[in-house]
C-alpha atoms as a PDB file:
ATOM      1  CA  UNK A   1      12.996 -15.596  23.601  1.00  0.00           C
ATOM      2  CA  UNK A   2       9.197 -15.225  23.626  1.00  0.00           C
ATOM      3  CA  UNK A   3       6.920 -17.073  20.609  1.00  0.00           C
ATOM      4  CA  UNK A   4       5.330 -15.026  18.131  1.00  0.00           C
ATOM      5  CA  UNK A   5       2.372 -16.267  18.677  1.00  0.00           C
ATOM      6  CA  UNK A   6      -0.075 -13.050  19.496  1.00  0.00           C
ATOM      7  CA  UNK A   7      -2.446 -12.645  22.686  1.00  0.00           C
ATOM      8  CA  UNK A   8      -6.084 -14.556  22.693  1.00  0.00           C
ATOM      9  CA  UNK A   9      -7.592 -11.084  22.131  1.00  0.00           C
ATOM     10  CA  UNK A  10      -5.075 -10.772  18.943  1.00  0.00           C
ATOM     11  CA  UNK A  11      -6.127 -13.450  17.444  1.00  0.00           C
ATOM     12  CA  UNK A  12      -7.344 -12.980  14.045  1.00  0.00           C
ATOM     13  CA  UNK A  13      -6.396  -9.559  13.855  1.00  0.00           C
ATOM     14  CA  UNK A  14      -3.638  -7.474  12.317  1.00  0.00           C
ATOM     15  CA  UNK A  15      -2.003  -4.447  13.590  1.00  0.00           C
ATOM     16  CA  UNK A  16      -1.714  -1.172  10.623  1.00  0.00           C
ATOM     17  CA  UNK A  17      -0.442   1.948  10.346  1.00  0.00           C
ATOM     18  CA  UNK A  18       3.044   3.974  11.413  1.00  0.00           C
ATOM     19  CA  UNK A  19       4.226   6.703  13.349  1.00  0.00           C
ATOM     20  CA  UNK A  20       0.605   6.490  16.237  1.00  0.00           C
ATOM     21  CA  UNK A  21      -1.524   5.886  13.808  1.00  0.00           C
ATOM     22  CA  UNK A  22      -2.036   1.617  14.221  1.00  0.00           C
ATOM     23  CA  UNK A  23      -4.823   0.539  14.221  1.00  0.00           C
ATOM     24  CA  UNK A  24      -6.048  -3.187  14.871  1.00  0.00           C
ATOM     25  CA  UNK A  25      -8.412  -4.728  11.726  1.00  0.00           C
ATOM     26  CA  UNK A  26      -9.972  -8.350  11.236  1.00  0.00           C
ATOM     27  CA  UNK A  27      -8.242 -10.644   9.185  1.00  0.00           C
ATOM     28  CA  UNK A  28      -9.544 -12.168   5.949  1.00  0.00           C
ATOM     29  CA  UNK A  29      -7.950 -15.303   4.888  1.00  0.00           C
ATOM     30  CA  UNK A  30      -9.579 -15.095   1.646  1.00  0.00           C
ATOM     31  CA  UNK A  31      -8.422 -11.507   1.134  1.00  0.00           C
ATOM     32  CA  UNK A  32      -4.558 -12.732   1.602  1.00  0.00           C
ATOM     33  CA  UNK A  33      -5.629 -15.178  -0.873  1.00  0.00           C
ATOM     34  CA  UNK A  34      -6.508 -12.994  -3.280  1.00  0.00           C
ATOM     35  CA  UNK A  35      -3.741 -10.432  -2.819  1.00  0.00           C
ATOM     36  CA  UNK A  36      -1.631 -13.134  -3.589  1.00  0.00           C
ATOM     37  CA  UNK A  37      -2.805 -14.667  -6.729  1.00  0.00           C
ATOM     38  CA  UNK A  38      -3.026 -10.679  -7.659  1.00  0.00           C
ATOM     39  CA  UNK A  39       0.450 -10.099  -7.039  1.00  0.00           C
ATOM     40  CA  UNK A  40       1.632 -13.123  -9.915  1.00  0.00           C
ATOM     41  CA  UNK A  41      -0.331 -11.360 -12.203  1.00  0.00           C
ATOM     42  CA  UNK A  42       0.201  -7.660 -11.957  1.00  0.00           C
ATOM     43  CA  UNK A  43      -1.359  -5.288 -14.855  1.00  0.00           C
ATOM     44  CA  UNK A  44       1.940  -3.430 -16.877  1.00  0.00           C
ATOM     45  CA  UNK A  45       2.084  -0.405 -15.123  1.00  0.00           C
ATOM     46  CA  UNK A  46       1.798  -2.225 -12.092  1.00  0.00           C
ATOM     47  CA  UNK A  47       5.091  -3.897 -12.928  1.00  0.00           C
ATOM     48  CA  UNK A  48       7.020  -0.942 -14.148  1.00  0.00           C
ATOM     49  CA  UNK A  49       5.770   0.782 -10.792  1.00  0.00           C
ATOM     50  CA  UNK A  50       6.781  -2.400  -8.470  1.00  0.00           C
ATOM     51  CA  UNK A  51      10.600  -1.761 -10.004  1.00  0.00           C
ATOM     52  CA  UNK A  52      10.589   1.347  -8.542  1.00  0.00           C
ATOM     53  CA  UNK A  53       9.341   0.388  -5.259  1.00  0.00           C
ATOM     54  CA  UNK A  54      10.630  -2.840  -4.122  1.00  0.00           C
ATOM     55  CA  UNK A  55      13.763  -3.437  -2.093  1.00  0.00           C
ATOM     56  CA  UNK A  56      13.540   0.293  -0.175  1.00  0.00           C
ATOM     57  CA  UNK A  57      14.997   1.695  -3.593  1.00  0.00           C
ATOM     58  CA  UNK A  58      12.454   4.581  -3.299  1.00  0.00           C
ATOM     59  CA  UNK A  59      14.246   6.598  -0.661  1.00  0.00           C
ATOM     60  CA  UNK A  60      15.161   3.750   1.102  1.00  0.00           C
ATOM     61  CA  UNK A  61      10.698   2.693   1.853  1.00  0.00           C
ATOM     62  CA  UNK A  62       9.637  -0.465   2.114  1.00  0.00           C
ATOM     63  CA  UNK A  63       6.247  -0.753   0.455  1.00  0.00           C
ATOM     64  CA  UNK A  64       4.701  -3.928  -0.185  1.00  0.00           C
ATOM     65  CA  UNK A  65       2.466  -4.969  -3.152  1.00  0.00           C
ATOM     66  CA  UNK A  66      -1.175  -6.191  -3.150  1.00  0.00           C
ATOM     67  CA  UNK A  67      -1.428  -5.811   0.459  1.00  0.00           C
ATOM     68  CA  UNK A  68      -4.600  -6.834   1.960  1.00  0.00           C
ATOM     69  CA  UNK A  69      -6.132  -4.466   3.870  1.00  0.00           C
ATOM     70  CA  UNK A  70      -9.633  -5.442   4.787  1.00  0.00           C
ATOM     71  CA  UNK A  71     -11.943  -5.172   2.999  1.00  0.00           C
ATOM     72  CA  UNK A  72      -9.508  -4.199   0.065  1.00  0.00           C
ATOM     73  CA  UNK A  73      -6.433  -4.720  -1.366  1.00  0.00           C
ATOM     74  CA  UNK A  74      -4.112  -1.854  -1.949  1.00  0.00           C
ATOM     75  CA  UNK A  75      -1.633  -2.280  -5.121  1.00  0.00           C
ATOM     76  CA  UNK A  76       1.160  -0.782  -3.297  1.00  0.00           C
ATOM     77  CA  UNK A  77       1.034   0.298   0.617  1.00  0.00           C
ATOM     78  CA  UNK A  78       3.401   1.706   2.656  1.00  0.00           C
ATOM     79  CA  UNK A  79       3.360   0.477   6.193  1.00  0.00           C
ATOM     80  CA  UNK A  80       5.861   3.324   8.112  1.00  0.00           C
ATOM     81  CA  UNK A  81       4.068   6.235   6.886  1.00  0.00           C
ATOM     82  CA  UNK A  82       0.393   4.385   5.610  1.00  0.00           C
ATOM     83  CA  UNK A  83       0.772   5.893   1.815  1.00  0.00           C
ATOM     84  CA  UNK A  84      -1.326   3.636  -0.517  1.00  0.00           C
ATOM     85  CA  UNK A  85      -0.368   4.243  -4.169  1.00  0.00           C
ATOM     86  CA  UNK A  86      -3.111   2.807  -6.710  1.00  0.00           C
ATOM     87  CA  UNK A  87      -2.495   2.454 -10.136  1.00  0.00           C
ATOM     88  CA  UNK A  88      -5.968   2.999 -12.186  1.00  0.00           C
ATOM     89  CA  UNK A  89      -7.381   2.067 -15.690  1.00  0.00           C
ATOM     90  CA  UNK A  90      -9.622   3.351 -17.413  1.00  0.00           C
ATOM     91  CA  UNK A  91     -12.400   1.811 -15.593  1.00  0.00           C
ATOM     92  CA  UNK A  92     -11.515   3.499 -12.280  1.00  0.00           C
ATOM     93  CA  UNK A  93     -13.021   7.017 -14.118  1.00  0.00           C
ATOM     94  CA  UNK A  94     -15.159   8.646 -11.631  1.00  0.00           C
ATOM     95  CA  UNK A  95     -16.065   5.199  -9.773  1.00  0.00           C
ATOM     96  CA  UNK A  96     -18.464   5.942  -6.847  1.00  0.00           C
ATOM     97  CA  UNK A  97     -16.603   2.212  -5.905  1.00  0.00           C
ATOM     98  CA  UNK A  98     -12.980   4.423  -5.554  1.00  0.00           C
ATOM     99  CA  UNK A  99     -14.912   7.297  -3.792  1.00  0.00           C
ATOM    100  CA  UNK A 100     -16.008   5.027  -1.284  1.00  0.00           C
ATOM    101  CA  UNK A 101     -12.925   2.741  -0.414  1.00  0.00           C
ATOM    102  CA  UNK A 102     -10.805   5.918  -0.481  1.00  0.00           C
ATOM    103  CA  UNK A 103     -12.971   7.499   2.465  1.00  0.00           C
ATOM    104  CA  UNK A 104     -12.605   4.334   4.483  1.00  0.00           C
ATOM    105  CA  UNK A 105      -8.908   4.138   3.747  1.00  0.00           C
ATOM    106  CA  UNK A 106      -8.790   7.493   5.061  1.00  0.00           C
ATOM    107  CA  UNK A 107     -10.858   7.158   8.253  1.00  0.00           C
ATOM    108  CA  UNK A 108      -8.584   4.333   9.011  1.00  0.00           C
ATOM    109  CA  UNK A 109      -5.310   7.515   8.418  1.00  0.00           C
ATOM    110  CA  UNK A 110      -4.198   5.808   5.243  1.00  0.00           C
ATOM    111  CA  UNK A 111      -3.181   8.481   2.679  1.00  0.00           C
ATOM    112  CA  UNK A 112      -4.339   7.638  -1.287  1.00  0.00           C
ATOM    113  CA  UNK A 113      -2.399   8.202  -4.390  1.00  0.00           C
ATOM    114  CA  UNK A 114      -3.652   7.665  -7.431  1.00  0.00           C
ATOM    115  CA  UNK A 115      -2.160   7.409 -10.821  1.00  0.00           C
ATOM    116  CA  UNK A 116      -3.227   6.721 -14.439  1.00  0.00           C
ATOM    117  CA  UNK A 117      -1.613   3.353 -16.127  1.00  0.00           C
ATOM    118  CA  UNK A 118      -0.364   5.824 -18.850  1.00  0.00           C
ATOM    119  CA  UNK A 119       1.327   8.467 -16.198  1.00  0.00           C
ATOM    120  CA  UNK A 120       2.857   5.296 -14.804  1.00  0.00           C
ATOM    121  CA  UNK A 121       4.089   3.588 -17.905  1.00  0.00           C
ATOM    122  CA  UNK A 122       5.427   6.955 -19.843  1.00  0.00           C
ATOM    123  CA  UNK A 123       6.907   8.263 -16.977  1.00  0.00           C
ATOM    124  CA  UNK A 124       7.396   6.151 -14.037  1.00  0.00           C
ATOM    125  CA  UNK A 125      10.265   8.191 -12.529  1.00  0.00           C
ATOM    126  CA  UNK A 126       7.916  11.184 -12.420  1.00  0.00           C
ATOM    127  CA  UNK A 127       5.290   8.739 -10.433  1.00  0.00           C
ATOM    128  CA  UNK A 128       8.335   7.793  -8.301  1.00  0.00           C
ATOM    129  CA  UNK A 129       9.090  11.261  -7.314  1.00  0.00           C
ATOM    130  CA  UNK A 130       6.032  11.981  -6.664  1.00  0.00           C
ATOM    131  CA  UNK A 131       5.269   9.225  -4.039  1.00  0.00           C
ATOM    132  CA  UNK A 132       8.433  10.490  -2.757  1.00  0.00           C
ATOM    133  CA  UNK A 133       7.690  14.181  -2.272  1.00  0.00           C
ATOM    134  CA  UNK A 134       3.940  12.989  -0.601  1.00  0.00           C
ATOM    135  CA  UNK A 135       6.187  10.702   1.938  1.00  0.00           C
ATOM    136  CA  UNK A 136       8.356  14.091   2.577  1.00  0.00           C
ATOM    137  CA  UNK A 137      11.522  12.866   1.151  1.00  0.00           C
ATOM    138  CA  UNK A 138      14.240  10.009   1.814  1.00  0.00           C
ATOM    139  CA  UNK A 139      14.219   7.658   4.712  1.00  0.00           C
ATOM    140  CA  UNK A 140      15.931   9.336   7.612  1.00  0.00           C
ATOM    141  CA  UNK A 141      19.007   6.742   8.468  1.00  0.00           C
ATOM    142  CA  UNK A 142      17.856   5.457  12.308  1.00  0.00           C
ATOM    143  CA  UNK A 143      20.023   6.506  15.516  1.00  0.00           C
ATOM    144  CA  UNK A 144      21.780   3.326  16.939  1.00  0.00           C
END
């Protein structure tokens, strides 16, 4: 059994993306950090949202929450197909900040969905079917 310890030129470095599309990015220790402490205090519609999500229970995806993704932090990503879903207040109204990270998350073959807290918190099974239909539908079981 070989160590999971990753090559010298790994080092530092974390592999992203699904189906071709990985790509290699720095890591940020601080970033993690960050994501972290974000993900024990998650705004409301970020927690209705997560129920949705977590445990594969949206068409059997596995997305993760506050993932660091230098140099941002996506509220939910996921990995397989590289679908970031942000969930936006108020203050993300025409943000030139957005604008930007969204056309790096994209050069980097990341595909961004956006909601409103109040799409998200009056009717989260609508934002769950949506994320659904942009992934193209339920997890296809895997061939043994």
């Amino acid at each position: 059994m070989r160590p999971l310890v990753p090559s010298p030129a790994q080092r530092g470095r974390v592999r992203v993306g699904g189906h071709g599309n990985r790509r290699v990015m720095a890591r940020n220790p601080t970033l993690k950090l960050h994501a972290r402490g974000m993900r024990t205090q998650p705004t409301d519609a970020e927690r209705m949202l997560w129920r949705y999500l977590r445990h594969g229970q949206l068409g059997g995806w596995k997305f993760r929450r506050q993932h660091p993704l230098p140099p941002y932090i996506l509220d939910f990503a996921c990995l397989a197909v590289c679908i970031a879903v942000e969930v936006d207040g108020s203050q993300h109204a025409d943000s030139a900040y957005d604008s930007t990270r969204d056309e790096h998350l994209r050069h980097h073959g990341w595909r961004i969905l956006r909601f409103w807290n109040n799409d998200v918190l009056n009717n989260p099974e609508g934002v769950a079917a949506t994320i659904l239909a942009a992934i193209g539908g339920p997890k296809l079981p895997e061939e043994n």
